[in-house]
N, C-alpha and C. Protein backbone atom coordinates (compact mmCIF):
# COMPACT_ATOMS: atom_id res chain seq x y z
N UNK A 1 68.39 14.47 42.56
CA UNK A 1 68.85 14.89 41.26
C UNK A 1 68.39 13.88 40.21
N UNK A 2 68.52 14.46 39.10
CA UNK A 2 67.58 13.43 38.09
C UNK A 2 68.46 13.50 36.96
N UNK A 3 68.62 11.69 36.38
CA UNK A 3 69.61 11.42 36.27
C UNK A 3 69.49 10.65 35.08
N UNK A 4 68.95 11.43 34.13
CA UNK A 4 68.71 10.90 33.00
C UNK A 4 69.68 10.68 31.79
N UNK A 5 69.66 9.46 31.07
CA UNK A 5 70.82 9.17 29.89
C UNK A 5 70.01 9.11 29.11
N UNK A 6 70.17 9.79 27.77
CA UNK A 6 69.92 9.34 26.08
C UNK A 6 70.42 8.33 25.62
N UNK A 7 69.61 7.14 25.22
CA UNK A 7 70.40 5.95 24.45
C UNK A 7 69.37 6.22 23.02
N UNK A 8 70.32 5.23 22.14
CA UNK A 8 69.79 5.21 21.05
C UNK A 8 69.43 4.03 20.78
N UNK A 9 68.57 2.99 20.94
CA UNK A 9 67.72 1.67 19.99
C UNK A 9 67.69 1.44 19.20
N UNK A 10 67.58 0.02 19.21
CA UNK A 10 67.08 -0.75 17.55
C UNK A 10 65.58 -1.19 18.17
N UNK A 11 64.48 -0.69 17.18
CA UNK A 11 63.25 -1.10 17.53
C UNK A 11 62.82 -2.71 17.19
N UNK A 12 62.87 -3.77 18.13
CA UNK A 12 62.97 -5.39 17.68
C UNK A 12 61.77 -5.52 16.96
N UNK A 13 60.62 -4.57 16.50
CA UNK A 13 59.72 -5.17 15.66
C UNK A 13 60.15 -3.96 14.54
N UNK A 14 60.73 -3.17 14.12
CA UNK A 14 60.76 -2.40 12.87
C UNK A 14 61.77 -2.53 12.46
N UNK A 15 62.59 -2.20 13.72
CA UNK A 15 64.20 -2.02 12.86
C UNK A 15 64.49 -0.72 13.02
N UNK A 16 63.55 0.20 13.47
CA UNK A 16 63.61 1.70 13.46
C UNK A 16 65.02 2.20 14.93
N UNK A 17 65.60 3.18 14.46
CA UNK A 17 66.36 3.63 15.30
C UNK A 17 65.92 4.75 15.86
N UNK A 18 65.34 4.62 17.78
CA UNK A 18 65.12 5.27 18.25
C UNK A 18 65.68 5.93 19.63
N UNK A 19 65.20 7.18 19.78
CA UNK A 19 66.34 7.59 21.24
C UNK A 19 64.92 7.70 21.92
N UNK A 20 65.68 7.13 23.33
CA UNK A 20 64.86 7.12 24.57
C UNK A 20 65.50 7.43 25.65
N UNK A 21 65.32 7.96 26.58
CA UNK A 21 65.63 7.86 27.99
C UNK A 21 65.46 7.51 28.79
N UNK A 22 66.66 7.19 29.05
CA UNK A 22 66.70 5.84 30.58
C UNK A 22 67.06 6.68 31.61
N UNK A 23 65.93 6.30 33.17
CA UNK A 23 66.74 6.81 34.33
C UNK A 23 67.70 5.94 35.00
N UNK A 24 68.96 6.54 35.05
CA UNK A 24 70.20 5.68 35.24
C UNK A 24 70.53 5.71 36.75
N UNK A 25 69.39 6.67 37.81
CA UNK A 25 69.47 6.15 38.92
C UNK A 25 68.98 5.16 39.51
N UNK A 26 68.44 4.35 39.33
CA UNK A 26 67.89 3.01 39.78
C UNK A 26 68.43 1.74 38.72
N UNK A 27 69.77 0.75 38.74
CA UNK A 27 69.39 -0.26 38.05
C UNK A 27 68.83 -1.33 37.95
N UNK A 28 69.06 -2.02 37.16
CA UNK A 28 68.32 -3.28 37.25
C UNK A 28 66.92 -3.80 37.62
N UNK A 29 66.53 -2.48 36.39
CA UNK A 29 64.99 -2.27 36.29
C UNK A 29 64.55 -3.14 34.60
N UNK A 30 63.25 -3.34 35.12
CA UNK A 30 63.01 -4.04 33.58
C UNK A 30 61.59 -3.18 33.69
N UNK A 31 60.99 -2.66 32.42
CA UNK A 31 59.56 -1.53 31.89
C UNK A 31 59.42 -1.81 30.79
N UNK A 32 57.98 -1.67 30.49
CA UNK A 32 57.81 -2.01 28.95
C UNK A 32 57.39 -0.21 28.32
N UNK A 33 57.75 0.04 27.09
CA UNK A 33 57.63 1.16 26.76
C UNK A 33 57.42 1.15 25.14
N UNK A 34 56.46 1.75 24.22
CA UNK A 34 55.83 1.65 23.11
C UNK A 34 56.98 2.38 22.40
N UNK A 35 57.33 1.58 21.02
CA UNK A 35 57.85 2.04 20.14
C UNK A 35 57.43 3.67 19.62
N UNK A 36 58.33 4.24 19.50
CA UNK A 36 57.77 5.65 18.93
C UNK A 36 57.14 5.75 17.48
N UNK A 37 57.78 4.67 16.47
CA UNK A 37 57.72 4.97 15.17
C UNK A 37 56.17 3.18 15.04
N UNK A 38 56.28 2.65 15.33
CA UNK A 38 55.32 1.50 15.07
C UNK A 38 54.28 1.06 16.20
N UNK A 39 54.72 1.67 17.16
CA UNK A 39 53.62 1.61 18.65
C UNK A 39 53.68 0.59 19.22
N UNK A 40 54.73 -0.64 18.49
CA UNK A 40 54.70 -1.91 19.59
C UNK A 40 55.13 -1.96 20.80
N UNK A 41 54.92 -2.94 21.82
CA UNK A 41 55.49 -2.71 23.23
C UNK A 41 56.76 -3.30 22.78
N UNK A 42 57.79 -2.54 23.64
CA UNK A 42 59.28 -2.87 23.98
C UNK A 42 59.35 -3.46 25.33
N UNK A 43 60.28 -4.63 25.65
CA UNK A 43 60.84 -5.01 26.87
C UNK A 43 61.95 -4.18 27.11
N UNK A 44 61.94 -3.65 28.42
CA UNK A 44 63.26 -2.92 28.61
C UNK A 44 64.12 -3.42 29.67
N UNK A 45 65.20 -3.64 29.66
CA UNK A 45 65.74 -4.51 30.84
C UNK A 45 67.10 -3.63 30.92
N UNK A 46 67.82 -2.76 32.03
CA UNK A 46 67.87 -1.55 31.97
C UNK A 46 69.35 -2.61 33.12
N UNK A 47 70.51 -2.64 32.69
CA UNK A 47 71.24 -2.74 34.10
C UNK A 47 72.72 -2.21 33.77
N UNK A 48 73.62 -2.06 34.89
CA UNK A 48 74.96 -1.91 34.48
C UNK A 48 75.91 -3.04 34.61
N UNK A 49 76.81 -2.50 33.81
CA UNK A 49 77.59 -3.77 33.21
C UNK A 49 78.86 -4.00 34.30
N UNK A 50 79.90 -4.93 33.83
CA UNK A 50 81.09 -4.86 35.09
C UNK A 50 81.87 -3.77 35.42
N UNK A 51 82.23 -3.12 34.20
CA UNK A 51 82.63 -1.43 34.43
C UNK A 51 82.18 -0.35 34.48
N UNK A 52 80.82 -0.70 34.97
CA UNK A 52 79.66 -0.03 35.65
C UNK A 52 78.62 0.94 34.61
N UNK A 53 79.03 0.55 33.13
CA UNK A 53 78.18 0.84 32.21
C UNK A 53 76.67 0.89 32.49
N UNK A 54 76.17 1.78 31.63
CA UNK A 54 74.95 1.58 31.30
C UNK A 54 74.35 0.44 30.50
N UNK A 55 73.92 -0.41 30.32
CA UNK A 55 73.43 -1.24 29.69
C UNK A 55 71.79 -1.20 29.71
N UNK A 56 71.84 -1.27 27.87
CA UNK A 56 70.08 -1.51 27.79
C UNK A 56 69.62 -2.47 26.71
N UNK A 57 69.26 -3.21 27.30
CA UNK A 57 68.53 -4.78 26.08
C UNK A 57 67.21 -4.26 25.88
N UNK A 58 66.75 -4.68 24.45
CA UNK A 58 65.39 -4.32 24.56
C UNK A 58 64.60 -5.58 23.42
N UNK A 59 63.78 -6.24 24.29
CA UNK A 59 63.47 -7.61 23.63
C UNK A 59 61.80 -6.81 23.00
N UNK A 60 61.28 -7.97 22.02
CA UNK A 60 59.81 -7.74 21.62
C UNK A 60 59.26 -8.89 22.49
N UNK A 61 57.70 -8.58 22.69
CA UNK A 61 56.80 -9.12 23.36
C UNK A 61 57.21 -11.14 23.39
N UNK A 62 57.18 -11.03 22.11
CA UNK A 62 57.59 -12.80 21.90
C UNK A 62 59.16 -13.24 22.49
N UNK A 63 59.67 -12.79 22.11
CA UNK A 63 61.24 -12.93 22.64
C UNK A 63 61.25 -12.84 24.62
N UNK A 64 61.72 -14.70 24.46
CA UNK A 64 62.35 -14.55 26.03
C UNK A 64 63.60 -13.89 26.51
N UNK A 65 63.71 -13.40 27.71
CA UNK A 65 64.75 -12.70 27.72
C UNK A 65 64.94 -13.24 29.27
């Protein structure tokens, strides 16, 4: 079954607010994926939280994470 969530973003190089989908069957995945509105690469670091949330960070290329 496929197990997809809609989140909504802050794009770390525009500022643009974008929706993406995360597959929420596998966590504690990290993918890089191009901004929709400016084309930069996104870090995606994809895990759940202690009350088993979805959690999604999303750093720019320069930013350690």
């Amino acid at each position: 079954m496929n197990q997809l969530s809609e989140k909504n973003i802050g794009c770390p190089y525009c500022g643009e607010a974008i929706r993406v989908l995360i597959d929420s069957s596998e966590m504690d995945q990290q993918y890089i994926e191009d901004c929709q509105v400016c084309c930069r690469p996104i870090n995606f670091i994809i895990s759940e939280s202690i009350d088993g949330e979805l959690t999604v960070n999303v750093y720019s290329e320069d930013e350690a994470f």
